[in-house]
N, C-alpha and C. Protein backbone atom coordinates (compact mmCIF):
# COMPACT_ATOMS: atom_id res chain seq x y z
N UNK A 1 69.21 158.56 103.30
CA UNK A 1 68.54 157.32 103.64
C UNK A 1 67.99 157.48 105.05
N UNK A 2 66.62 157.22 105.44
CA UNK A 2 66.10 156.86 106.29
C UNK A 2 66.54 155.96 107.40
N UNK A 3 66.23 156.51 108.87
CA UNK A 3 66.87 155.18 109.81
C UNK A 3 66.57 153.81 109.42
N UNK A 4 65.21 153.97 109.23
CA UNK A 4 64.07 152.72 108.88
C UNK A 4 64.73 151.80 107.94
N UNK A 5 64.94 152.53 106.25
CA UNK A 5 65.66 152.14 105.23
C UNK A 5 67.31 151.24 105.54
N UNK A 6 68.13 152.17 106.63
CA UNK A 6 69.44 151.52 106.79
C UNK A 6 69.11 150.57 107.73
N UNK A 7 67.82 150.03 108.50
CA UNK A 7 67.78 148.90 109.09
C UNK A 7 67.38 147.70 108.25
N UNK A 8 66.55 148.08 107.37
CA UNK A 8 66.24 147.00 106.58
C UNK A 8 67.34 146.61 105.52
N UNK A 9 68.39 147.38 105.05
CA UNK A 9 69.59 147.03 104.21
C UNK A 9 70.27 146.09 104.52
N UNK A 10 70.76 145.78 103.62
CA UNK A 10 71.61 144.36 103.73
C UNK A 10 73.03 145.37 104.51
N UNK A 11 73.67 143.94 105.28
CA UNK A 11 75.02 144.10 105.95
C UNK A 11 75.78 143.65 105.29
N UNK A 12 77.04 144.71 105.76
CA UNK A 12 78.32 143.79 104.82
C UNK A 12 78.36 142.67 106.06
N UNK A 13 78.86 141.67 105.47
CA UNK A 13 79.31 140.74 105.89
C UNK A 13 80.86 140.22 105.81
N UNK A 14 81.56 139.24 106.34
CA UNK A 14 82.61 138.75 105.72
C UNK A 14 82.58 138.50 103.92
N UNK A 15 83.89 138.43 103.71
CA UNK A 15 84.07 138.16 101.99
C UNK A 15 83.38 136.87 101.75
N UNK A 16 82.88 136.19 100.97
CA UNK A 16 82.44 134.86 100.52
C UNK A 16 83.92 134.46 100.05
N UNK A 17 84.31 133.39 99.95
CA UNK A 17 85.85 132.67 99.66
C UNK A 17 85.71 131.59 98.18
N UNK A 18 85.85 132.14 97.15
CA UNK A 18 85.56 130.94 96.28
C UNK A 18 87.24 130.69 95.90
N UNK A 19 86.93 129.29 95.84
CA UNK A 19 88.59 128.46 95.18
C UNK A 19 88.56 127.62 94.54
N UNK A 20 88.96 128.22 92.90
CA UNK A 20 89.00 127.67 91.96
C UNK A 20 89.61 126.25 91.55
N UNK A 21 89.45 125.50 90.83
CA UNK A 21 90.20 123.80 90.37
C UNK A 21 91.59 124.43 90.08
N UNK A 22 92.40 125.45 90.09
CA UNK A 22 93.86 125.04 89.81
C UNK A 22 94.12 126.23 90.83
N UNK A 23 93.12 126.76 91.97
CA UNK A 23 93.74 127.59 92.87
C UNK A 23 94.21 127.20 94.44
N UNK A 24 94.53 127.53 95.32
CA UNK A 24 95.33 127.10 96.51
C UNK A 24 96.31 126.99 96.80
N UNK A 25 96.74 126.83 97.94
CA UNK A 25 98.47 126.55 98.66
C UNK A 25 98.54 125.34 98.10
N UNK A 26 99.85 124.99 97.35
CA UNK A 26 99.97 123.58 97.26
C UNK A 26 101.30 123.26 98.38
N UNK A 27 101.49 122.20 99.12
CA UNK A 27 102.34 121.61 99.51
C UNK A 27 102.18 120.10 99.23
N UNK A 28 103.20 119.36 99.23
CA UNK A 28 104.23 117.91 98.53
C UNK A 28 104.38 117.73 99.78
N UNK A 29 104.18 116.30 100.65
CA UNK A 29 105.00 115.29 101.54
C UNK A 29 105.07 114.25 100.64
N UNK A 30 106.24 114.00 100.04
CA UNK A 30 106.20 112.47 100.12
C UNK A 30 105.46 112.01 98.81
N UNK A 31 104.42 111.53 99.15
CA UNK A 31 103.37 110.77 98.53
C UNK A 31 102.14 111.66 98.20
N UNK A 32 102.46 112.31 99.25
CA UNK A 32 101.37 113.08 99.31
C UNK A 32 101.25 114.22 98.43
N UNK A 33 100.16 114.89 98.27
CA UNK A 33 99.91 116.35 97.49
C UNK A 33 98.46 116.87 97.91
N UNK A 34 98.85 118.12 98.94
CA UNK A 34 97.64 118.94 99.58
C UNK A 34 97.63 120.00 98.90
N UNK A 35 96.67 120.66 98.60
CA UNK A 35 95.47 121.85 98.25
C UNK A 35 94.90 122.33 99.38
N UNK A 36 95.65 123.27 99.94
CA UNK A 36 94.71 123.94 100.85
C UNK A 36 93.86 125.09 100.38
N UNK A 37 92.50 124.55 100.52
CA UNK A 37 91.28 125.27 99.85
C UNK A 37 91.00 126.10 101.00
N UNK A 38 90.95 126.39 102.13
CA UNK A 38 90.46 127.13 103.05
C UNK A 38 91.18 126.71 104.21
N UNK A 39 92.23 127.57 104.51
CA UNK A 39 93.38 127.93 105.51
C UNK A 39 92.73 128.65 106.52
N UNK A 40 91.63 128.58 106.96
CA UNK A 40 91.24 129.78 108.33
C UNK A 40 91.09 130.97 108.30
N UNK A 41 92.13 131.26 107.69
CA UNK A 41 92.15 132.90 107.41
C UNK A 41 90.35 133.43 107.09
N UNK A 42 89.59 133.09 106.22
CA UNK A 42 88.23 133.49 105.57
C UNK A 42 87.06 132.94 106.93
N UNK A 43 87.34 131.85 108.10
CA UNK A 43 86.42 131.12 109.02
C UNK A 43 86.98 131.62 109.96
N UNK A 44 87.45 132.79 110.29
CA UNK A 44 87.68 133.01 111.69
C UNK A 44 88.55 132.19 112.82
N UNK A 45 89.56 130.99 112.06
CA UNK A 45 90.12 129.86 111.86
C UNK A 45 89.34 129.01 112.99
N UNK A 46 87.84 128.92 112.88
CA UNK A 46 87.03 127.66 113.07
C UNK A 46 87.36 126.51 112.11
N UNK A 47 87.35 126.64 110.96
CA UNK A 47 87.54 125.59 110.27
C UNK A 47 88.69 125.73 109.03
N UNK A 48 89.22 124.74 108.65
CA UNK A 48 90.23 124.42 107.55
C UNK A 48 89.95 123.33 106.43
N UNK A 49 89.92 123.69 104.99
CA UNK A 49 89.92 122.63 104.41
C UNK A 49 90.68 121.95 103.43
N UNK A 50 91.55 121.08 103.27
CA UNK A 50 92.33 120.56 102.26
C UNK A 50 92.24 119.24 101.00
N UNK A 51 92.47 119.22 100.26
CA UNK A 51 92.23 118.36 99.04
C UNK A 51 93.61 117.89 99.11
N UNK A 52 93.64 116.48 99.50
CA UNK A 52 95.13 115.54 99.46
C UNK A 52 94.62 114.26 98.39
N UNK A 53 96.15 114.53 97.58
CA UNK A 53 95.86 113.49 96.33
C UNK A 53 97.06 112.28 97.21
N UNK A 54 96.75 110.79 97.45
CA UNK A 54 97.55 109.75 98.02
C UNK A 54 98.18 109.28 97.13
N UNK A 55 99.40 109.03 96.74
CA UNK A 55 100.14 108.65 95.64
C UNK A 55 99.55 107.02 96.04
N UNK A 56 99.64 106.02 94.54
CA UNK A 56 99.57 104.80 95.28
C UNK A 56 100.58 104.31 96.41
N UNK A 57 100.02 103.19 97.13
CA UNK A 57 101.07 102.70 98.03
C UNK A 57 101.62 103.91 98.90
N UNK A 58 101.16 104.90 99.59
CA UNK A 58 101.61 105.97 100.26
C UNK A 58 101.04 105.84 101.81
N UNK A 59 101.70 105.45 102.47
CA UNK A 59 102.40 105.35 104.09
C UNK A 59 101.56 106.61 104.68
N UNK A 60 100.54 106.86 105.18
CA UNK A 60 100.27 108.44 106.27
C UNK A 60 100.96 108.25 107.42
N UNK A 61 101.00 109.54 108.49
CA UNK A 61 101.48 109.75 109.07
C UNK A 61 101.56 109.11 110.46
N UNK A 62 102.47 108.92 111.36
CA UNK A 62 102.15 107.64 112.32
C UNK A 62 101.21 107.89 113.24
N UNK A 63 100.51 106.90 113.87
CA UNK A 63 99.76 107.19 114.32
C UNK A 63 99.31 108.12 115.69
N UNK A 64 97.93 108.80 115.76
CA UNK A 64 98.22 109.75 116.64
C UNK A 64 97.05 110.19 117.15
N UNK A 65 97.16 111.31 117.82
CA UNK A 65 96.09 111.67 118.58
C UNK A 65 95.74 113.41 118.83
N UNK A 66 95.14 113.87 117.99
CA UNK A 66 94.92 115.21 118.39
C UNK A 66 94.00 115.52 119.72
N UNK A 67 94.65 116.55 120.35
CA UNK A 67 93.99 116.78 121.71
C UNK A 67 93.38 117.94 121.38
N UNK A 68 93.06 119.47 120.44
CA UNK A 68 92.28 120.07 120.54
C UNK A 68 91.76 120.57 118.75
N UNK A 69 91.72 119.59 118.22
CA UNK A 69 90.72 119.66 117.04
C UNK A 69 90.05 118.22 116.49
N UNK A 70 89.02 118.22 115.82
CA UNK A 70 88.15 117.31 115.06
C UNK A 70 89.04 117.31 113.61
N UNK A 71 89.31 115.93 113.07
CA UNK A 71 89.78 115.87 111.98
C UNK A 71 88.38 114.95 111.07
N UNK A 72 88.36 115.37 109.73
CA UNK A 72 87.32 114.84 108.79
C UNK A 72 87.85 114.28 107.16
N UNK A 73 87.52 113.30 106.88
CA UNK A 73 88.08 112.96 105.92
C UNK A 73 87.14 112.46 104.57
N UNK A 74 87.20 112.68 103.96
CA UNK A 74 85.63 112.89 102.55
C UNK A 74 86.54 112.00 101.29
N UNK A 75 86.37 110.40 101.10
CA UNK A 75 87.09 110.08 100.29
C UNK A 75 86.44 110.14 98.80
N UNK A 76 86.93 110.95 97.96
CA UNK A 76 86.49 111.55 96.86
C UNK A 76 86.65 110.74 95.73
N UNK A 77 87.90 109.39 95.68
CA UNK A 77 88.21 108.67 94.71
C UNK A 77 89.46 107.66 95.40
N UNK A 78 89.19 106.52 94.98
CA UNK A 78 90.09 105.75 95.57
C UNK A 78 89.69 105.23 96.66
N UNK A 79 90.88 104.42 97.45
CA UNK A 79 89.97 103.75 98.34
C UNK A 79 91.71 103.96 99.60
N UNK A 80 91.43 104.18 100.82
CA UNK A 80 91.69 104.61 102.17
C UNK A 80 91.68 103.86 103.19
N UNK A 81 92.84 103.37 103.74
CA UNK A 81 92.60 102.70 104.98
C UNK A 81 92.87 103.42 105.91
N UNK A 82 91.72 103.09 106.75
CA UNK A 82 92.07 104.59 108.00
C UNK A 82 92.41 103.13 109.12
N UNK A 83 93.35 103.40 110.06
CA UNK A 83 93.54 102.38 110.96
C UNK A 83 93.02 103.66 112.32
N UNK A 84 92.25 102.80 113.51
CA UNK A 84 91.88 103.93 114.74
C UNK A 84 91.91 102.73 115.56
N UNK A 85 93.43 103.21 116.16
CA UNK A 85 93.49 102.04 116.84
C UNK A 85 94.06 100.94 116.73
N UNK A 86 93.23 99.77 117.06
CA UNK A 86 93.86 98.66 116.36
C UNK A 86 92.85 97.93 115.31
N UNK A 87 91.77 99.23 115.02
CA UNK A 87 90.54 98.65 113.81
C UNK A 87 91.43 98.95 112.99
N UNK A 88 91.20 98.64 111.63
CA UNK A 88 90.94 98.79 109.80
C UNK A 88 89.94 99.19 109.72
N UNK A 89 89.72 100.06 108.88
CA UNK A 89 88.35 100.52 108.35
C UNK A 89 88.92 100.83 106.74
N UNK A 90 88.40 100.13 105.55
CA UNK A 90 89.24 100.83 104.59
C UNK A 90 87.83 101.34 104.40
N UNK A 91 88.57 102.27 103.54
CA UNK A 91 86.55 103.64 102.96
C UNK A 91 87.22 103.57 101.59
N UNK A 92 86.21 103.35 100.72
CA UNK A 92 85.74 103.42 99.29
C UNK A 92 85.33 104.90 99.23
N UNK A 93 85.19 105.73 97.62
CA UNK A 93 84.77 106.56 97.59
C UNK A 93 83.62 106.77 98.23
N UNK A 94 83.20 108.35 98.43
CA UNK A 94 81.33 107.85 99.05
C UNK A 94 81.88 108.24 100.74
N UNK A 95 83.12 108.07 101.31
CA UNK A 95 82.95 107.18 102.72
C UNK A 95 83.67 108.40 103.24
N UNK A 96 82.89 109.01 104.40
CA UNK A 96 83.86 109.68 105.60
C UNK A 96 83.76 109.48 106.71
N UNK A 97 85.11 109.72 106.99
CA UNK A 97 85.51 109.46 108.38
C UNK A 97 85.70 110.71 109.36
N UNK A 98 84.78 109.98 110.41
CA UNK A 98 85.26 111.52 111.19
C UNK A 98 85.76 111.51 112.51
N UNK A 99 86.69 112.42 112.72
CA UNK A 99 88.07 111.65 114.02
C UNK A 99 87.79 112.80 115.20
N UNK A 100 87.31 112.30 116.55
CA UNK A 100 87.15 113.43 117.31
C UNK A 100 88.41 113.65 118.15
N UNK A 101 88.76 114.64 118.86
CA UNK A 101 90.05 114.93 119.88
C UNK A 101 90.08 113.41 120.65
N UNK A 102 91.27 112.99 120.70
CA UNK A 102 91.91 111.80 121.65
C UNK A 102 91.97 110.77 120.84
N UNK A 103 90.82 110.47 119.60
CA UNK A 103 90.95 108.95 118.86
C UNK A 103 92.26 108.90 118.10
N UNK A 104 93.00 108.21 118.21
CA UNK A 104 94.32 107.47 117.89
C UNK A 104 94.05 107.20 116.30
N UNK A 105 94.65 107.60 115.26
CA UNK A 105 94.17 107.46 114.25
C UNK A 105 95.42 107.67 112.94
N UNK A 106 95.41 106.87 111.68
CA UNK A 106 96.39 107.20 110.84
C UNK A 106 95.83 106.96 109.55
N UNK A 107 96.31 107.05 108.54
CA UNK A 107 95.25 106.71 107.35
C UNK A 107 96.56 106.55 106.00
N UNK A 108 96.21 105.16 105.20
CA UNK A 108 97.16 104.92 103.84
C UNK A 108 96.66 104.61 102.64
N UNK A 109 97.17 104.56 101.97
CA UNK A 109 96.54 104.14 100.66
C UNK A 109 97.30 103.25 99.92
N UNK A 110 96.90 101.77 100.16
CA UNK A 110 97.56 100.40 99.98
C UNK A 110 97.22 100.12 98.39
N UNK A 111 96.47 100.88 97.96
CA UNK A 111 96.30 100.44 96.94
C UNK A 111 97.29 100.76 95.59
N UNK A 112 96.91 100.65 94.07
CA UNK A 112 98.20 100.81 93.30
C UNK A 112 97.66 101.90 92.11
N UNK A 113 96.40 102.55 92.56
CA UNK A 113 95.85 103.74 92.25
C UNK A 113 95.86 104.78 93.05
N UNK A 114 96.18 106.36 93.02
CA UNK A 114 95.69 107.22 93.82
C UNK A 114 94.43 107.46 94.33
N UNK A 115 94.35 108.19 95.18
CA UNK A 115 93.17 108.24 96.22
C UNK A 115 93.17 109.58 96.75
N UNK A 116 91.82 110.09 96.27
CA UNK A 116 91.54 111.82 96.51
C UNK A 116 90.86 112.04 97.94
N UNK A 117 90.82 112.63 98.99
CA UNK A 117 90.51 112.83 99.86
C UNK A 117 90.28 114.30 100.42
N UNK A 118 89.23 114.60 100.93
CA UNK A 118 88.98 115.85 101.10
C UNK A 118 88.76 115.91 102.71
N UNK A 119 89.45 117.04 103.67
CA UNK A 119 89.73 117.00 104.99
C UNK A 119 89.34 118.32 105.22
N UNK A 120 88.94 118.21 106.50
CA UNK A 120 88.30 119.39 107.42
C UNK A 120 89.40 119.05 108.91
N UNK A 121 89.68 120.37 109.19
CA UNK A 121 90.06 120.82 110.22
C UNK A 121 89.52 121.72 111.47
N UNK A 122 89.02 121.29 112.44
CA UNK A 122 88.48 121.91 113.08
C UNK A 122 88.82 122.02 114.67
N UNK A 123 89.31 123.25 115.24
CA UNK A 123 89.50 124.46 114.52
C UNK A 123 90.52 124.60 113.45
N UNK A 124 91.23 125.35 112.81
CA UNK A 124 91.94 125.39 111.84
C UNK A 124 93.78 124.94 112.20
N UNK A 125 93.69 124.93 113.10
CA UNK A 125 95.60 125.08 113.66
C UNK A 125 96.22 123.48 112.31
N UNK A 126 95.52 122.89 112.39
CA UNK A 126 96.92 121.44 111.71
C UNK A 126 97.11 121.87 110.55
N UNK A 127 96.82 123.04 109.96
CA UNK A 127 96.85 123.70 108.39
C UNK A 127 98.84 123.97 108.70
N UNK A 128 99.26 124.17 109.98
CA UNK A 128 100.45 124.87 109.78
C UNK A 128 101.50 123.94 109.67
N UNK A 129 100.88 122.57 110.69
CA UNK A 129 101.65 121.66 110.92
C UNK A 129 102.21 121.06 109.21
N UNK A 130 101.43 120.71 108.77
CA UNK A 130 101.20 120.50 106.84
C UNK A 130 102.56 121.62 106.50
N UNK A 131 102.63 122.99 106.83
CA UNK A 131 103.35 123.69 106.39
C UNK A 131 105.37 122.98 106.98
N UNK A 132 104.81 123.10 108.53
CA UNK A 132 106.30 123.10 108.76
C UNK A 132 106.71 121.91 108.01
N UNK A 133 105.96 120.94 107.89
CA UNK A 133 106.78 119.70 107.07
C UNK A 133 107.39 119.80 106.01
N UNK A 134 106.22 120.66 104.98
CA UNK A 134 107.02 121.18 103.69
C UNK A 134 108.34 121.62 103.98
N UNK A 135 108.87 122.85 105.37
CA UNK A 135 109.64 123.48 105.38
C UNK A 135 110.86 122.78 105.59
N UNK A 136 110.46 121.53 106.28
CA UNK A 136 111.58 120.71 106.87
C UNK A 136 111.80 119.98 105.94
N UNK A 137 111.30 119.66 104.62
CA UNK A 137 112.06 119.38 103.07
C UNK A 137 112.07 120.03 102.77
N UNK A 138 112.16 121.24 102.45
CA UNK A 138 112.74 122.28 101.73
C UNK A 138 114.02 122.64 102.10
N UNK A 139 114.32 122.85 103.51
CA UNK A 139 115.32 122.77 104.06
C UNK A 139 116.49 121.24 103.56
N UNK A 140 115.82 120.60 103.50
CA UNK A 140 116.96 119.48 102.95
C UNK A 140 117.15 118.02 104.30
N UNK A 141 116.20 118.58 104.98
CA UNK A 141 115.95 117.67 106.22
C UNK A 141 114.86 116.12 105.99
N UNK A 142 115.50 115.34 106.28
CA UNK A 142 114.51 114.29 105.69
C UNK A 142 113.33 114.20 106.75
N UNK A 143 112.24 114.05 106.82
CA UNK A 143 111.20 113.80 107.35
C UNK A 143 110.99 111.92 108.46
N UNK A 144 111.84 112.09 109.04
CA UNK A 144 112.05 111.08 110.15
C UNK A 144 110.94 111.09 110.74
N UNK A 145 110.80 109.61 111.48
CA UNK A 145 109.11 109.95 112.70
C UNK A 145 109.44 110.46 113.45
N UNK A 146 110.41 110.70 114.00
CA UNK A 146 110.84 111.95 115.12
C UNK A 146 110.74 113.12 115.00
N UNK A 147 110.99 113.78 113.65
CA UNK A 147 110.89 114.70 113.20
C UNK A 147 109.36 115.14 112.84
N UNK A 148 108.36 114.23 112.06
CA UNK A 148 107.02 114.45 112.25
C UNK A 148 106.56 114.38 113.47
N UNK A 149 107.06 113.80 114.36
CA UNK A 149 106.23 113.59 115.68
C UNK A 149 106.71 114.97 116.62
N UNK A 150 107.61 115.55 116.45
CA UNK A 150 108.42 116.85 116.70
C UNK A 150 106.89 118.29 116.09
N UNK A 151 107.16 118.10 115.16
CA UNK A 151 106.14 119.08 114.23
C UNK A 151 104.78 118.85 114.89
N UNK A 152 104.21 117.29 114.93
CA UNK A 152 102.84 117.30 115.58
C UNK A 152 102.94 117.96 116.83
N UNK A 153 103.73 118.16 117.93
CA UNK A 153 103.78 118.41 119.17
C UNK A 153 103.77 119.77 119.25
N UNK A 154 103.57 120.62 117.86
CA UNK A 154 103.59 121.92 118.24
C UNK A 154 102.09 122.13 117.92
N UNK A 155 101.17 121.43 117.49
CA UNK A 155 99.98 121.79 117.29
C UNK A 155 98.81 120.45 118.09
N UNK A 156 99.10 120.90 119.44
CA UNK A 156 98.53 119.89 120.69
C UNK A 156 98.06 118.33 119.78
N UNK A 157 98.99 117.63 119.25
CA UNK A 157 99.08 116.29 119.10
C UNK A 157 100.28 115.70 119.07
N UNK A 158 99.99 114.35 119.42
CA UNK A 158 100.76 113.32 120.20
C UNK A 158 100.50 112.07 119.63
N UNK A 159 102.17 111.48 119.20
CA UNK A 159 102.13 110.11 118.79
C UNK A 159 100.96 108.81 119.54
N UNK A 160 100.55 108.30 119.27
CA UNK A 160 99.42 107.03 119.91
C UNK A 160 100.11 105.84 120.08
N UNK A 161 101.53 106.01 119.82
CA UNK A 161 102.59 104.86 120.39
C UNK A 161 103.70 105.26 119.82
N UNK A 162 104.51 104.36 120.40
CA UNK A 162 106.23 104.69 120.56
C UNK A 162 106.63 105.31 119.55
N UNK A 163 107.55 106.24 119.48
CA UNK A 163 108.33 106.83 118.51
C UNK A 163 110.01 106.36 118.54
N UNK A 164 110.49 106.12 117.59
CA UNK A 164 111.61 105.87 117.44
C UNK A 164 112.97 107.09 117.60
């Protein structure tokens, strides 16, 4: 092959990442049920993405404040109350929300149907936080707000009021 020829050739590039309807990390909090579709690993961990199914009536996590990522939330089915602050915002399918570093923010699903939600992490780090929780029920440890607020503090976020 010609110099000429190997300039005009295609480059390898990174792998393309496809993830199938019954493929991904699954982890269980609670109410909850995440699909992590894109863990960083494939984005250079710029970005993370997860598929959380909200059991009805399911409590999120207390409220809080990430100091070095953008959180995104894509409500796919069901309907979401994101509290930021001391607003309500509930989102209907159709509706995202998008949370920059410092906004105080928590999100539930009051309703008596589940609620599909699709989340971006950016950069990728709160993919692990999701993990240690699993680990800390698996372990046999109940999931206290001390204990979540413990786990957030290893991935630069911080309760947005008192912890018990």
């Amino acid at each position: 092959m010609t110099e000429e020829v190997k300039a005009h050739a295609p480059q390898a590039g990174p792998a393309v990442s496809v993830v199938g309807p019954g493929d991904g990390e699954i982890i269980v909090l609670g109410g909850t049920r995440m699909r992590i579709l894109e863990d960083g690993g494939n984005t250079g961990h710029r970005l993370a993405i997860a598929e959380s199914v909200l059991a009805p009536h399911t409590q999120g996590p207390p409220q809080h404040r990430h100091a070095g990522h953008d959180e995104g939330f894509y409500v796919l089915s069901g309907s979401v109350r994101f509290t930021v602050g001391d607003e309500d915002h509930d989102a209907a399918a159709g509706t995202l929300v998008v949370v920059p570093p410092g906004t105080p923010h928590t999100f539930a699903n009051l309703t008596g149907q589940p609620a599909v939600m699709l989340s971006t992490f950016t950069p990728d780090l709160y993919v692990q936080y999701f993990r240690d929780l699993q680990e800390e029920l698996s372990a046999g440890r109940p999931l206290t707000p001390r204990a979540n607020i413990d786990a957030m503090s290893r991935y630069a976020t911080e309760p947005a009021t008192g912890v018990d």
